[in-house]
C-alpha atoms as a PDB file:
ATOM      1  CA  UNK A   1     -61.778 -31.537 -36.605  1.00  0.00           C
ATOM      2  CA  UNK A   2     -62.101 -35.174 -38.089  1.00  0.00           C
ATOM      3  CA  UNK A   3     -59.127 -37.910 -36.480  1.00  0.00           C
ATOM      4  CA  UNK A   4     -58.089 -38.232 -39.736  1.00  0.00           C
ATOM      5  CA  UNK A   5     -57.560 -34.619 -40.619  1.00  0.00           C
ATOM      6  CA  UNK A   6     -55.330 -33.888 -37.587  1.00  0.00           C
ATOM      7  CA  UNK A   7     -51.828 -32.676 -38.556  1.00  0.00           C
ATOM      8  CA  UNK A   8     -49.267 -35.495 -37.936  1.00  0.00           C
ATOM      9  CA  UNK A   9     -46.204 -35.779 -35.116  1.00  0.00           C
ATOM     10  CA  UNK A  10     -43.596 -36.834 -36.749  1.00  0.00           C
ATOM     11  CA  UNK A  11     -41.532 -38.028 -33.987  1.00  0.00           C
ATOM     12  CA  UNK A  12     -44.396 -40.203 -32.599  1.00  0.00           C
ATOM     13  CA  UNK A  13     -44.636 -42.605 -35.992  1.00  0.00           C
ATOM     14  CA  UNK A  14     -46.997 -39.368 -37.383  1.00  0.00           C
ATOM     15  CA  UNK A  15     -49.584 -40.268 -34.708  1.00  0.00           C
ATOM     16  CA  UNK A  16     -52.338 -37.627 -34.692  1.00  0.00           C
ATOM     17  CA  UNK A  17     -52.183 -34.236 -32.720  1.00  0.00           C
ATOM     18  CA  UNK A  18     -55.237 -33.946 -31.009  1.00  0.00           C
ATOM     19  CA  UNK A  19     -57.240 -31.264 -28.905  1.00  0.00           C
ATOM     20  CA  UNK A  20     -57.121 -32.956 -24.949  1.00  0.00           C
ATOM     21  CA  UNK A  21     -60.938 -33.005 -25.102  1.00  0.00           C
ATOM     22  CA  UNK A  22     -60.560 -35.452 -28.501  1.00  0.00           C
ATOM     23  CA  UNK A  23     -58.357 -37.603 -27.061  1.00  0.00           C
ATOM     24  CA  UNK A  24     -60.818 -38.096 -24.092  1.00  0.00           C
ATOM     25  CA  UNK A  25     -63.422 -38.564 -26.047  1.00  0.00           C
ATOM     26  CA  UNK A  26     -61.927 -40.873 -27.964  1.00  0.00           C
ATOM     27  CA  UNK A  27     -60.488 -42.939 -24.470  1.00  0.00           C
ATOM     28  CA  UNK A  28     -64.240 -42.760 -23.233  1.00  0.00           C
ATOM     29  CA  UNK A  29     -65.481 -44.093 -26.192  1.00  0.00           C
ATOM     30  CA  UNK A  30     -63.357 -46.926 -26.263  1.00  0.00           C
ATOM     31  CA  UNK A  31     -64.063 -47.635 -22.610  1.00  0.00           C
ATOM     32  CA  UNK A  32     -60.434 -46.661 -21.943  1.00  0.00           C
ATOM     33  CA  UNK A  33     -58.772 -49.305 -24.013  1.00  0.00           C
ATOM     34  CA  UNK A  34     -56.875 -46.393 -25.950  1.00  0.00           C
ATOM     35  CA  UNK A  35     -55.577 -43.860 -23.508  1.00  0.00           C
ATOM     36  CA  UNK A  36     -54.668 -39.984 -24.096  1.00  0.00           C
ATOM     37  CA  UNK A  37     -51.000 -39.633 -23.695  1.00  0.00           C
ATOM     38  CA  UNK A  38     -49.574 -36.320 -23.776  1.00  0.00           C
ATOM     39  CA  UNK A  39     -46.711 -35.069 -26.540  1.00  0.00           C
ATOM     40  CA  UNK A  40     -44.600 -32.459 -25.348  1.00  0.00           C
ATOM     41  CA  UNK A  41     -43.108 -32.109 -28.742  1.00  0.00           C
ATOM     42  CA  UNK A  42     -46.161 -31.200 -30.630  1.00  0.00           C
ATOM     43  CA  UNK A  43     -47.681 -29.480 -27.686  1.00  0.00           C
ATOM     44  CA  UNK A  44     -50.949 -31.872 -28.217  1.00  0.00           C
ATOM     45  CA  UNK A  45     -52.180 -35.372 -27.419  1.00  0.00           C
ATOM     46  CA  UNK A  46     -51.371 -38.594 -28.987  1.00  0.00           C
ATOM     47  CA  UNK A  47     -53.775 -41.882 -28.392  1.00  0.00           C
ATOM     48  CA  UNK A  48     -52.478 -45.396 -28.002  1.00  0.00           C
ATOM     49  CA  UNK A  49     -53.704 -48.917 -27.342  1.00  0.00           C
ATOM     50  CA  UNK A  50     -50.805 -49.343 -24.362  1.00  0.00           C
ATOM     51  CA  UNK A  51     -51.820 -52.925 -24.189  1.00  0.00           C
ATOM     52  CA  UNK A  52     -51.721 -53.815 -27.382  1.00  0.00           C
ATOM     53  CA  UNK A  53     -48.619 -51.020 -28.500  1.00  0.00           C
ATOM     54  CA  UNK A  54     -46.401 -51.519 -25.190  1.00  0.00           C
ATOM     55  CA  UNK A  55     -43.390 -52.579 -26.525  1.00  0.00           C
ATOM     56  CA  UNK A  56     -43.430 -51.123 -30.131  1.00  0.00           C
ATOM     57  CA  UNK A  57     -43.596 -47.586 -29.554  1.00  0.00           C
ATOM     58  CA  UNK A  58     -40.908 -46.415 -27.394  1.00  0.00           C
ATOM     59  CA  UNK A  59     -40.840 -43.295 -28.059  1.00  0.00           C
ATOM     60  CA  UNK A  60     -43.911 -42.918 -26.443  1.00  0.00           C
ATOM     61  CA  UNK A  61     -42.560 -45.371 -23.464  1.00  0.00           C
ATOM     62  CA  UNK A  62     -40.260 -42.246 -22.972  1.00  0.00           C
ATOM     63  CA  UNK A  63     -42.572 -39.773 -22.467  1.00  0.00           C
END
């Protein structure tokens, strides 16, 4: 599945729902500037930049 075809999580800002071994991929390719952060209400992961997002997404501050 491409990032941009996931489906969407609408009560993470419709942040992608990704497979676990995505979202690793995806922190290993950025040399762990984005981090996998798991969603409990989509049952997948999200990614995030938490140093350049911390602040501005609090919903994902509450998880």
């Amino acid at each position: 599945m491409k990032f941009s075809q996931a489906d969407r999580c609408s009560y993470h800002h419709y942040r992608p729902i990704l497979a676990q071994e995505m979202a690793d991929a995806l922190a290993t390719e950025s040399l762990r500037r984005l981090e996998p952060v798991w969603c409990p209400i989509s049952g997948g992961w999200h990614i995030w930049a938490p140093e350049l997002e911390r602040g501005t997404i609090t919903s994902l501050d509450r998880l």
